[in-house]
PDB file of N, CA and C in Angstrom:
ATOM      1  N   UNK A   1      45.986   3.820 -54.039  1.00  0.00           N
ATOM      2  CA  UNK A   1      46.317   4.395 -55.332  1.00  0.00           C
ATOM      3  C   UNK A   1      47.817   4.219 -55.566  1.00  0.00           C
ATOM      4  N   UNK A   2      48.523   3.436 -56.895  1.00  0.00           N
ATOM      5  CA  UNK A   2      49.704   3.255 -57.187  1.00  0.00           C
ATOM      6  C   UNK A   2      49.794   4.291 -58.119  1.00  0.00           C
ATOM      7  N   UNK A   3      51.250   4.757 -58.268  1.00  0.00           N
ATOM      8  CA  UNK A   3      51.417   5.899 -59.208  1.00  0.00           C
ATOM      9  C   UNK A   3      53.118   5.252 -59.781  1.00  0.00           C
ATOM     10  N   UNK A   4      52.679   5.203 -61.200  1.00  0.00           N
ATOM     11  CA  UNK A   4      53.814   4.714 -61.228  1.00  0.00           C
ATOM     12  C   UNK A   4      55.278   5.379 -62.185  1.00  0.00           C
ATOM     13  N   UNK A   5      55.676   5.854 -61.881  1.00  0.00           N
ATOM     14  CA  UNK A   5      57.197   6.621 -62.078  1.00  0.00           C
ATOM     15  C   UNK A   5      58.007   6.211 -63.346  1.00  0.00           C
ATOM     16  N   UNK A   6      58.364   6.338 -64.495  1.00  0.00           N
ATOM     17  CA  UNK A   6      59.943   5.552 -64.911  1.00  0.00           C
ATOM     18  C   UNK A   6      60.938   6.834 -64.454  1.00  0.00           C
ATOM     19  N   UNK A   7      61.730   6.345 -63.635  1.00  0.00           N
ATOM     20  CA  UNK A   7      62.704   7.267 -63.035  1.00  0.00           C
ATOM     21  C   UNK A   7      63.917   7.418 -64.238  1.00  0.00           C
ATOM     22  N   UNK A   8      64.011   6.873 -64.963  1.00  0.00           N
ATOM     23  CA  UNK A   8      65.084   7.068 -66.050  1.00  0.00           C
ATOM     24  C   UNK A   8      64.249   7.729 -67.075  1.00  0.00           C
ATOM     25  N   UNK A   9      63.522   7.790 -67.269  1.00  0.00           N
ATOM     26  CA  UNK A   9      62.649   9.134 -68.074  1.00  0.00           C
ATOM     27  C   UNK A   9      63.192  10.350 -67.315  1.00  0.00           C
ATOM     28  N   UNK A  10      62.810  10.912 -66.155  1.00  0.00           N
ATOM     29  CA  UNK A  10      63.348  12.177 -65.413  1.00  0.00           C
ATOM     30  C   UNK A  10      64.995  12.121 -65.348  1.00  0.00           C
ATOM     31  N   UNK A  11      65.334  11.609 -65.008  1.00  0.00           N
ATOM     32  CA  UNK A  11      66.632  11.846 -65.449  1.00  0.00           C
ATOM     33  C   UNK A  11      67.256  11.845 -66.526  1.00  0.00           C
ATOM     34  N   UNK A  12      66.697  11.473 -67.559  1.00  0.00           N
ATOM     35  CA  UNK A  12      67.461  11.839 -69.182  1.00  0.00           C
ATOM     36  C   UNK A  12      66.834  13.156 -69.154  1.00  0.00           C
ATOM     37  N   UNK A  13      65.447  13.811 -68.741  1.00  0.00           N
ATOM     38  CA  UNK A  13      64.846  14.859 -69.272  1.00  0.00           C
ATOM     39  C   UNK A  13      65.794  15.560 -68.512  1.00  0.00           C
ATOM     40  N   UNK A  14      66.060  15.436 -67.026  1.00  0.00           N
ATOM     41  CA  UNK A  14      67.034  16.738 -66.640  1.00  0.00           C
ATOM     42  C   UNK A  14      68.498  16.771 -66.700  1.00  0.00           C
ATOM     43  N   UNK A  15      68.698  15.474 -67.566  1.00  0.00           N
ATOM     44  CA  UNK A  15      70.423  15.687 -68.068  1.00  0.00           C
ATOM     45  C   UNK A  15      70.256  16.575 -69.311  1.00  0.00           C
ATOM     46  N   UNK A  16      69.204  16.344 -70.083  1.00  0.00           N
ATOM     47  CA  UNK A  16      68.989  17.060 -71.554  1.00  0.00           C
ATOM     48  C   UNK A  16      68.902  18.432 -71.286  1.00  0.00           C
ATOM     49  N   UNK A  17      67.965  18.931 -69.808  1.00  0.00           N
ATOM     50  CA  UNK A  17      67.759  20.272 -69.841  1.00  0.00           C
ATOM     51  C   UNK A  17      69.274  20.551 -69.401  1.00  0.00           C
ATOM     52  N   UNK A  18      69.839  20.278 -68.128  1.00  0.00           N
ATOM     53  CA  UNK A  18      71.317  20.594 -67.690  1.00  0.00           C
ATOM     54  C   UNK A  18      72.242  21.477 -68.656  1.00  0.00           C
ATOM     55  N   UNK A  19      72.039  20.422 -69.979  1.00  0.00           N
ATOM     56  CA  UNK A  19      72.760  20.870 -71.062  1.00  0.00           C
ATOM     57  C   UNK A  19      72.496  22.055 -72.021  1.00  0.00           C
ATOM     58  N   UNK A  20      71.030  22.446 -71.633  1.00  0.00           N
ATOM     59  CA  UNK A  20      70.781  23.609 -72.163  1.00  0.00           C
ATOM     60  C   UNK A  20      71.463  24.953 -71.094  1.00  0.00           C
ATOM     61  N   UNK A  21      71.958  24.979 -70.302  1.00  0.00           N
ATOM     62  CA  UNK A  21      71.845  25.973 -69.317  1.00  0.00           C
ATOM     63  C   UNK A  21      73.802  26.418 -69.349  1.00  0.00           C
ATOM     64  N   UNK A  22      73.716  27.563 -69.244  1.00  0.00           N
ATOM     65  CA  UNK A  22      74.861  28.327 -69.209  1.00  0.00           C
ATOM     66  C   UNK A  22      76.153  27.582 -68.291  1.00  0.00           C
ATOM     67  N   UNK A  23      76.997  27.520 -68.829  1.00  0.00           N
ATOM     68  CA  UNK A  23      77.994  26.265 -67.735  1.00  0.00           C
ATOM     69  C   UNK A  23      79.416  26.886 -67.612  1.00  0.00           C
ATOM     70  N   UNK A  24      79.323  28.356 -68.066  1.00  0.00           N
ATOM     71  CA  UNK A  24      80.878  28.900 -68.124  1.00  0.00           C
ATOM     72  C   UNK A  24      81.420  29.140 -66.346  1.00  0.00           C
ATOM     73  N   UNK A  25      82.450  29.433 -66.387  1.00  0.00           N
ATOM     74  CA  UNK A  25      82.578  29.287 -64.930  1.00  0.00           C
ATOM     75  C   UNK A  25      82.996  31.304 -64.745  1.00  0.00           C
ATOM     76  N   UNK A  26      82.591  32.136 -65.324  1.00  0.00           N
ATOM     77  CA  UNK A  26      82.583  33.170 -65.062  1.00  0.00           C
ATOM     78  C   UNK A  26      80.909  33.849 -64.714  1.00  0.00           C
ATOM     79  N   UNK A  27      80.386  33.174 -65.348  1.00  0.00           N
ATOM     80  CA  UNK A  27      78.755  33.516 -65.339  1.00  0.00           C
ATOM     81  C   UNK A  27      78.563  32.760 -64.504  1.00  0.00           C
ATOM     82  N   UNK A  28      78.957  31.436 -63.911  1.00  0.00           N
ATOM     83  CA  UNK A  28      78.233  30.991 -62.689  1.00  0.00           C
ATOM     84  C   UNK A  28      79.183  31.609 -61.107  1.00  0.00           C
ATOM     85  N   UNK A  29      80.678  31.572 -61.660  1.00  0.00           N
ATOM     86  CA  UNK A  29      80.941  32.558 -60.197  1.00  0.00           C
ATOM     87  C   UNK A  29      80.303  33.636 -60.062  1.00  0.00           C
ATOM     88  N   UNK A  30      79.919  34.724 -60.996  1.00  0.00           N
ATOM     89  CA  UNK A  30      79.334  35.997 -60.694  1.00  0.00           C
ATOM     90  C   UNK A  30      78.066  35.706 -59.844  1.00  0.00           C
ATOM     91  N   UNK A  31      76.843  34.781 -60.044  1.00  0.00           N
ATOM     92  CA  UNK A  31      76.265  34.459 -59.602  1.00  0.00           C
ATOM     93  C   UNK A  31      76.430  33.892 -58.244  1.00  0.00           C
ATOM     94  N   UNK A  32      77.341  33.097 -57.940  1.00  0.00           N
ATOM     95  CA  UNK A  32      77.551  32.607 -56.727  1.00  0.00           C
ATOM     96  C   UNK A  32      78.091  33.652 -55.940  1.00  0.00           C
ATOM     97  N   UNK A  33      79.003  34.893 -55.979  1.00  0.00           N
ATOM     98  CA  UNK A  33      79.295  35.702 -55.177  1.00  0.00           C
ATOM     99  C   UNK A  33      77.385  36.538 -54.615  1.00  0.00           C
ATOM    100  N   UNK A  34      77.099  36.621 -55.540  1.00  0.00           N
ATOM    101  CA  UNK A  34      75.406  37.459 -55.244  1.00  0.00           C
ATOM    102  C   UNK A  34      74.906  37.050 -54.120  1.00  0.00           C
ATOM    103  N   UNK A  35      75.287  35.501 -53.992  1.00  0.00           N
ATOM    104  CA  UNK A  35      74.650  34.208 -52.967  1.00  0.00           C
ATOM    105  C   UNK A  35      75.150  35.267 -51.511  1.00  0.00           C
ATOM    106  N   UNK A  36      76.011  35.646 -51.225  1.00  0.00           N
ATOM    107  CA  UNK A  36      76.450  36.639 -49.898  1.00  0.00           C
ATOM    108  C   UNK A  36      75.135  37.759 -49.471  1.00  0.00           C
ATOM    109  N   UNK A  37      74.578  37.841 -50.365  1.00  0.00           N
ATOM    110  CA  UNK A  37      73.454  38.676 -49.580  1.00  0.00           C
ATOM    111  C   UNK A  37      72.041  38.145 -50.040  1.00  0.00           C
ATOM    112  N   UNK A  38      71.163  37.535 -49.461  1.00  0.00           N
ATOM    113  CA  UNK A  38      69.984  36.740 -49.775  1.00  0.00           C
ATOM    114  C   UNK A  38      69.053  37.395 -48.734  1.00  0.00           C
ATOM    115  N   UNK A  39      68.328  38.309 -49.465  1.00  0.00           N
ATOM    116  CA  UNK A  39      66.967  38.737 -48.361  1.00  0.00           C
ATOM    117  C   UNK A  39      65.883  39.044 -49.254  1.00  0.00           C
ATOM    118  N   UNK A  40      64.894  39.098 -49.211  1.00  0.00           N
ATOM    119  CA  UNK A  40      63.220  39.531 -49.772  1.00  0.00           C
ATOM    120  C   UNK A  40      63.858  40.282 -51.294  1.00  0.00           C
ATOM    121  N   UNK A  41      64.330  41.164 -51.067  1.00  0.00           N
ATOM    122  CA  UNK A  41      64.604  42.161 -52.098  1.00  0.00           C
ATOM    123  C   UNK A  41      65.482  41.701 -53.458  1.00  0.00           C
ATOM    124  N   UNK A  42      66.892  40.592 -53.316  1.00  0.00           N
ATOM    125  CA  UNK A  42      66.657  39.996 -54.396  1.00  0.00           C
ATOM    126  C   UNK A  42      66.887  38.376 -54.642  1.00  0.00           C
ATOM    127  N   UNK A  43      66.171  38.225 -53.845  1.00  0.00           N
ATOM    128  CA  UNK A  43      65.569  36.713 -53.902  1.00  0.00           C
ATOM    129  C   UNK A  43      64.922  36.122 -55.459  1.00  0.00           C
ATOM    130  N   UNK A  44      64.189  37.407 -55.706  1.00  0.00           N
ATOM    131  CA  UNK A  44      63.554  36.535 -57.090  1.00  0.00           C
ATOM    132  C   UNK A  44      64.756  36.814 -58.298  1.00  0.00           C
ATOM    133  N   UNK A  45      65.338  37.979 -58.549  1.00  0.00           N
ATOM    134  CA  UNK A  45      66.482  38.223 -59.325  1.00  0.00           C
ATOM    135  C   UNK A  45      67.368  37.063 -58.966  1.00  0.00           C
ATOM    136  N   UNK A  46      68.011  36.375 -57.585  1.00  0.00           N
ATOM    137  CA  UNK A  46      68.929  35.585 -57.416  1.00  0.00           C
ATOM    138  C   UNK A  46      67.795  33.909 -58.195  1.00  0.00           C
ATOM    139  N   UNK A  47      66.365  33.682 -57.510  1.00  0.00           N
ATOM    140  CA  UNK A  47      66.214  32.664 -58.480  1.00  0.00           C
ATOM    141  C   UNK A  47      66.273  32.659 -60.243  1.00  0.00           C
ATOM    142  N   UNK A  48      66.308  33.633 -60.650  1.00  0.00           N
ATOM    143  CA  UNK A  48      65.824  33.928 -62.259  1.00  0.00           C
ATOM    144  C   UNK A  48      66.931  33.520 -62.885  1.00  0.00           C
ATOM    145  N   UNK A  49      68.458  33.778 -61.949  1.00  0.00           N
ATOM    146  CA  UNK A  49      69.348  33.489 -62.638  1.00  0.00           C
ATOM    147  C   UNK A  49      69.576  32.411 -62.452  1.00  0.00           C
ATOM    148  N   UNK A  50      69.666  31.640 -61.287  1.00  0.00           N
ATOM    149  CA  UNK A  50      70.125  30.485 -61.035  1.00  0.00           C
ATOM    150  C   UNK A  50      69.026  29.237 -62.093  1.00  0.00           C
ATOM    151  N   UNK A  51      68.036  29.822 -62.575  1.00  0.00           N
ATOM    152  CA  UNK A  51      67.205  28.980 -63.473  1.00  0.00           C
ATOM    153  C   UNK A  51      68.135  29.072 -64.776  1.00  0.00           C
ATOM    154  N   UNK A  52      69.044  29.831 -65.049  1.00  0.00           N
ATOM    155  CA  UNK A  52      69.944  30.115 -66.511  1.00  0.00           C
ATOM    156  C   UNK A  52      71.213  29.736 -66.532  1.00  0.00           C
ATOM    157  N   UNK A  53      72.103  28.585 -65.136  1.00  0.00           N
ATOM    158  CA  UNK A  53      73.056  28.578 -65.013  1.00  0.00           C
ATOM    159  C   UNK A  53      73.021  26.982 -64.454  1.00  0.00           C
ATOM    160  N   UNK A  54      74.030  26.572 -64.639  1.00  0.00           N
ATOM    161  CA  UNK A  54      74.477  24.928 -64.218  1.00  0.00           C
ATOM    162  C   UNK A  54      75.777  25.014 -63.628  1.00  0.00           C
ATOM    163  N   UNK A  55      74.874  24.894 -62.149  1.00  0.00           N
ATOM    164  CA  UNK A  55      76.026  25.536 -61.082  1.00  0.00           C
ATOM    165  C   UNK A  55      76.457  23.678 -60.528  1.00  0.00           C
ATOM    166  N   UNK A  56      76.283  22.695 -61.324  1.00  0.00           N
ATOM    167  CA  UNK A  56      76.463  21.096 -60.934  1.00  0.00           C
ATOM    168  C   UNK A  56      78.122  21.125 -60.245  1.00  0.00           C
ATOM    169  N   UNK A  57      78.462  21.770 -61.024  1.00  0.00           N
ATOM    170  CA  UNK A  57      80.086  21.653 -60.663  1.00  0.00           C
ATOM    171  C   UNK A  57      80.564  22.798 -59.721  1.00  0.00           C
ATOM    172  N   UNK A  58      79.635  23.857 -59.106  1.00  0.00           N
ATOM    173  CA  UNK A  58      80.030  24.436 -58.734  1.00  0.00           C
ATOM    174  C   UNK A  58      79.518  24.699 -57.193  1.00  0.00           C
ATOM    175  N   UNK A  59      78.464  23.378 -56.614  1.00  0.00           N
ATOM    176  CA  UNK A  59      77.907  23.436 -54.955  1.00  0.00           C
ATOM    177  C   UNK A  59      78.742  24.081 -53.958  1.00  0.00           C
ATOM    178  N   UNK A  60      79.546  23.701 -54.517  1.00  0.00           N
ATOM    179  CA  UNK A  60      80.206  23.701 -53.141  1.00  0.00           C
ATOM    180  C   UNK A  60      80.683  25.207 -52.568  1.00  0.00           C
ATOM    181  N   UNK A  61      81.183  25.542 -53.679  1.00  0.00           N
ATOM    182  CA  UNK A  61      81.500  26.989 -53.681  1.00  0.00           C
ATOM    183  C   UNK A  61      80.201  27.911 -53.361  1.00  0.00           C
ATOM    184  N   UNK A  62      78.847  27.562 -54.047  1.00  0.00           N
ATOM    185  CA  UNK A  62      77.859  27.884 -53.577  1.00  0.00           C
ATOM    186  C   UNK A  62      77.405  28.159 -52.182  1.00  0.00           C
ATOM    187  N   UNK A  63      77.225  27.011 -51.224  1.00  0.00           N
ATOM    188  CA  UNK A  63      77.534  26.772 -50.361  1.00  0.00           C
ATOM    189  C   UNK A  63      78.260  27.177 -49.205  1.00  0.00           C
ATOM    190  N   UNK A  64      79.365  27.991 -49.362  1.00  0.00           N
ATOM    191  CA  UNK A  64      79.984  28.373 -48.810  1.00  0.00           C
ATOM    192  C   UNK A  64      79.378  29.538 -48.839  1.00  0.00           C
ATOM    193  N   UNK A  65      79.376  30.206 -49.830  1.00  0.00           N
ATOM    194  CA  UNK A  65      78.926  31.830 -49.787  1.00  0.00           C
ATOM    195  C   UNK A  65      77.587  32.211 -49.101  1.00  0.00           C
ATOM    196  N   UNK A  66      76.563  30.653 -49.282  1.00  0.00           N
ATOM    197  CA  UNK A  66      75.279  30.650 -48.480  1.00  0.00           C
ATOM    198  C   UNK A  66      75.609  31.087 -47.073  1.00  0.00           C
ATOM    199  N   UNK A  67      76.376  29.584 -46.793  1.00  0.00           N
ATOM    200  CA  UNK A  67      76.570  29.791 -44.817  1.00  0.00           C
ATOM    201  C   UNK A  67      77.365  31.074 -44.672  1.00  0.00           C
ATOM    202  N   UNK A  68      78.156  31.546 -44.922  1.00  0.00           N
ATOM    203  CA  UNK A  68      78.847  32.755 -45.136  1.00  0.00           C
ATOM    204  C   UNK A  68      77.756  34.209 -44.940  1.00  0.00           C
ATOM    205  N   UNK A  69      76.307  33.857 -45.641  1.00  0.00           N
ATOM    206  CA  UNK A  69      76.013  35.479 -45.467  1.00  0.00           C
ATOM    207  C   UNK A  69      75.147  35.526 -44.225  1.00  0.00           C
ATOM    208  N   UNK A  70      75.038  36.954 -44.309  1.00  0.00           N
ATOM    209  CA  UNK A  70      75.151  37.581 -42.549  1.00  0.00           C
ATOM    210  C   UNK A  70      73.138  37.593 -42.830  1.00  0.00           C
ATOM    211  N   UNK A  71      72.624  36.583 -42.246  1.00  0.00           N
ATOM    212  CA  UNK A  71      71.363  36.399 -42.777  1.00  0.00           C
ATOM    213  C   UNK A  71      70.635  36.761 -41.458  1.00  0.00           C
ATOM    214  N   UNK A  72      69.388  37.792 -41.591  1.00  0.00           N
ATOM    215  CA  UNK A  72      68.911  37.854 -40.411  1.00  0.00           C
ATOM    216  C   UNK A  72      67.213  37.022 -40.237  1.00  0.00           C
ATOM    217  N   UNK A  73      66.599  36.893 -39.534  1.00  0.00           N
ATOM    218  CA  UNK A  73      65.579  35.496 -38.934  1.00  0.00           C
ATOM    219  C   UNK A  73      64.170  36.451 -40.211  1.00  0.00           C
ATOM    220  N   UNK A  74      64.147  37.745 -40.670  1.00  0.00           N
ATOM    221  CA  UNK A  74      63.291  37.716 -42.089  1.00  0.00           C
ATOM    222  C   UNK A  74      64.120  37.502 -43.543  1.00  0.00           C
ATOM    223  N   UNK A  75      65.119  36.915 -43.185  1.00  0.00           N
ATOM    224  CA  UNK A  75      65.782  36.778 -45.054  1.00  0.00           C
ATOM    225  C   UNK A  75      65.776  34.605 -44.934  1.00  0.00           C
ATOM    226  N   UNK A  76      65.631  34.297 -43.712  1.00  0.00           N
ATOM    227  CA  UNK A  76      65.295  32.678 -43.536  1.00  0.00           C
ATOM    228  C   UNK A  76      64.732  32.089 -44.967  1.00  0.00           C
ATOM    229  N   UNK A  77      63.431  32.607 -44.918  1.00  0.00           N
ATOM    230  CA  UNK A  77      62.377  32.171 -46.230  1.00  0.00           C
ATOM    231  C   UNK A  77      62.952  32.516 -47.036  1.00  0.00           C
ATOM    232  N   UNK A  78      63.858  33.551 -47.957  1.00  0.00           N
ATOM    233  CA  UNK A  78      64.142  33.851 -48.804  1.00  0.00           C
ATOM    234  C   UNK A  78      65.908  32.820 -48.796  1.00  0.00           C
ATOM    235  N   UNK A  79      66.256  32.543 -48.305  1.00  0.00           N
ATOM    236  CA  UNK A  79      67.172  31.905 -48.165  1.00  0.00           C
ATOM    237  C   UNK A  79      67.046  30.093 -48.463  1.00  0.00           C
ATOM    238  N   UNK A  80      66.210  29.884 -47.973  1.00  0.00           N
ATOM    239  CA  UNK A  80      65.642  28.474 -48.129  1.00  0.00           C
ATOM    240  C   UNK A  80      65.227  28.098 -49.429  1.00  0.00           C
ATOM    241  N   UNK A  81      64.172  29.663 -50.018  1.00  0.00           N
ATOM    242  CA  UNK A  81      63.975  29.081 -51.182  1.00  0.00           C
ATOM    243  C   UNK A  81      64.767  29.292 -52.497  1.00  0.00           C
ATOM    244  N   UNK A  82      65.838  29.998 -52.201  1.00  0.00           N
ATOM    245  CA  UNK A  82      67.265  30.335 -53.401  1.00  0.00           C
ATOM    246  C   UNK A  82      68.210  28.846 -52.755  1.00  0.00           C
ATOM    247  N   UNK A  83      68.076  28.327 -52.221  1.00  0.00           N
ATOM    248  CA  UNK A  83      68.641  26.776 -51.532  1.00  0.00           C
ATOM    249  C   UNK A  83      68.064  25.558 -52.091  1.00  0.00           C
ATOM    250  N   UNK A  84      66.757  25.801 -52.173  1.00  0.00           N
ATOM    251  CA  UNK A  84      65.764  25.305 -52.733  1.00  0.00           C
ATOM    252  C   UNK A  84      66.132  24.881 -54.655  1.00  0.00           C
ATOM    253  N   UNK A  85      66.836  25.994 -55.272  1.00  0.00           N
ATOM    254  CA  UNK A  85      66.896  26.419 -56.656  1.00  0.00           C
ATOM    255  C   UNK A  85      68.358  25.716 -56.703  1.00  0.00           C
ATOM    256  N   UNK A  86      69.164  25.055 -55.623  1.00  0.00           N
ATOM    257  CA  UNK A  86      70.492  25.270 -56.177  1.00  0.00           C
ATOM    258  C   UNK A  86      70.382  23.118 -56.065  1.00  0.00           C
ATOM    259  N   UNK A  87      69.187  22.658 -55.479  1.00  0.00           N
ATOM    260  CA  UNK A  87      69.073  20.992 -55.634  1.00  0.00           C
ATOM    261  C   UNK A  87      69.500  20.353 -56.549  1.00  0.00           C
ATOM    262  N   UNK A  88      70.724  19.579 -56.613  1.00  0.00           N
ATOM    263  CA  UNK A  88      71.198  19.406 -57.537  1.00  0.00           C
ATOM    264  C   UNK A  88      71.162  17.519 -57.739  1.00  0.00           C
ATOM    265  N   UNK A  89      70.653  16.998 -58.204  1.00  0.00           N
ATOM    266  CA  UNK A  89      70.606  15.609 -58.015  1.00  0.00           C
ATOM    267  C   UNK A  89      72.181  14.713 -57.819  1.00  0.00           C
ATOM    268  N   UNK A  90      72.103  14.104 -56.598  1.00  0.00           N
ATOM    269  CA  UNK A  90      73.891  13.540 -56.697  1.00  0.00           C
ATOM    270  C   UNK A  90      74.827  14.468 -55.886  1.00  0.00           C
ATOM    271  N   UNK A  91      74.363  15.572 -55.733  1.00  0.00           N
ATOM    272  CA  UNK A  91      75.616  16.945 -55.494  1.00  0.00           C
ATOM    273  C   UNK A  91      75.650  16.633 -54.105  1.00  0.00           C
ATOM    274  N   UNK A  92      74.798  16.370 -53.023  1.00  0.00           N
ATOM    275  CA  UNK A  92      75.216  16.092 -51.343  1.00  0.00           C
ATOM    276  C   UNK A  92      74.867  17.459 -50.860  1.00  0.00           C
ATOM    277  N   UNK A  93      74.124  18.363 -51.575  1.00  0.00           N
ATOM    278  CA  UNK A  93      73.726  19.719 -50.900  1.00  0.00           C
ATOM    279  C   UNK A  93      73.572  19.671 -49.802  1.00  0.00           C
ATOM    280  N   UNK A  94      72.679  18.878 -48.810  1.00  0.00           N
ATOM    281  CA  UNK A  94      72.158  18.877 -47.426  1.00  0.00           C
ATOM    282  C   UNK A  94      73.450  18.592 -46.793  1.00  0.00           C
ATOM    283  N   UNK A  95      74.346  17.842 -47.533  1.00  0.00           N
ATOM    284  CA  UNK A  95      75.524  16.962 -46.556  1.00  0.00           C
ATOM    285  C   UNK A  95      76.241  18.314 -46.155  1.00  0.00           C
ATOM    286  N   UNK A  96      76.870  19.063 -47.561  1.00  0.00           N
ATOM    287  CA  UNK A  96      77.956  19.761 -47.888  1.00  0.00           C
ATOM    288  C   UNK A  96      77.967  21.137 -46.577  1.00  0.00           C
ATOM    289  N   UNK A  97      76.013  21.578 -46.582  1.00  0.00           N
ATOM    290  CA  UNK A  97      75.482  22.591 -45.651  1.00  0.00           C
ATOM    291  C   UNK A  97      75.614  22.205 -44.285  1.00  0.00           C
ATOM    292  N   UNK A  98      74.790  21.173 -43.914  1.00  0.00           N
ATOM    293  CA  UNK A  98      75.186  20.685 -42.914  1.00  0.00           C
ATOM    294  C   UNK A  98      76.843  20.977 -42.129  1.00  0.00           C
ATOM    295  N   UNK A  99      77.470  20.366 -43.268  1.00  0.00           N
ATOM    296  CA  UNK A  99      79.017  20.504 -42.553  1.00  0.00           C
ATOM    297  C   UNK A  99      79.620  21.483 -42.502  1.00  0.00           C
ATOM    298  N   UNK A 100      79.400  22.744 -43.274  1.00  0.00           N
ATOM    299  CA  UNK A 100      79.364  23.957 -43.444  1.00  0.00           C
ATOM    300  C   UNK A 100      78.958  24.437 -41.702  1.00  0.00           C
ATOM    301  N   UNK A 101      77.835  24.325 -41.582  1.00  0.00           N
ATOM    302  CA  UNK A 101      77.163  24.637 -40.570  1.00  0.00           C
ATOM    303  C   UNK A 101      78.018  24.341 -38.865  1.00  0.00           C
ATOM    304  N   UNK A 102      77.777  22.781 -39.053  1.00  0.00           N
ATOM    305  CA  UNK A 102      78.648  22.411 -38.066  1.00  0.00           C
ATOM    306  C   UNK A 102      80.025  22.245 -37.785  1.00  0.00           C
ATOM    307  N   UNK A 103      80.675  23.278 -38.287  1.00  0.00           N
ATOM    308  CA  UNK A 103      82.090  22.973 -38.756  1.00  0.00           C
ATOM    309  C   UNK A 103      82.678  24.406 -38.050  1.00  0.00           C
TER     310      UNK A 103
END
């Protein structure tokens, strides 16, 4: 079974959405400080927003505040999948964490 893709269709559709989404850099730092505490409780509040914000320019800083919080082995899943929300096409997320990590 071939399935066949135009990959420049998805990417105009998610440059078009990008541009719908909140891009001030006070509404996306507020959000990125929240990133310091990620467990069960507000995991879905931390995805709801990050669906209303275009944090493209702002990974890295993201990132930091991720590896930064004091995460214990039940906030994992909830952590992965607010990590999950911040995929940014181009941005080097895995790289940026990674080095975060091992650094």
């Amino acid at each position: 079974m071939y399935i066949d893709y135009d990959v420049t269709k998805l990417f105009i559709s998610d440059a078009n959405h990008m541009r719908t989404l909140d891009s001030s850099i006070k509404r996306n730092l507020a959000i990125i400080k929240k990133l310091k505490v990620i467990n069960d409780e507000v995991k879905d509040g931390l995805i709801e927003e990050l669906k209303t914000v275009n944090l493209s320019k702002f990974v890295s800083e993201a990132v930091s505040y991720i590896c930064a919080a004091k995460l214990r082995s039940t906030d994992i899943q909830a952590a992965v999948q607010v990590c999950a929300m911040l995929t940014v096409p181009g941005s080097g997320l895995l790289i940026l964490i990674s080095s975060q990590i091992y650094t």
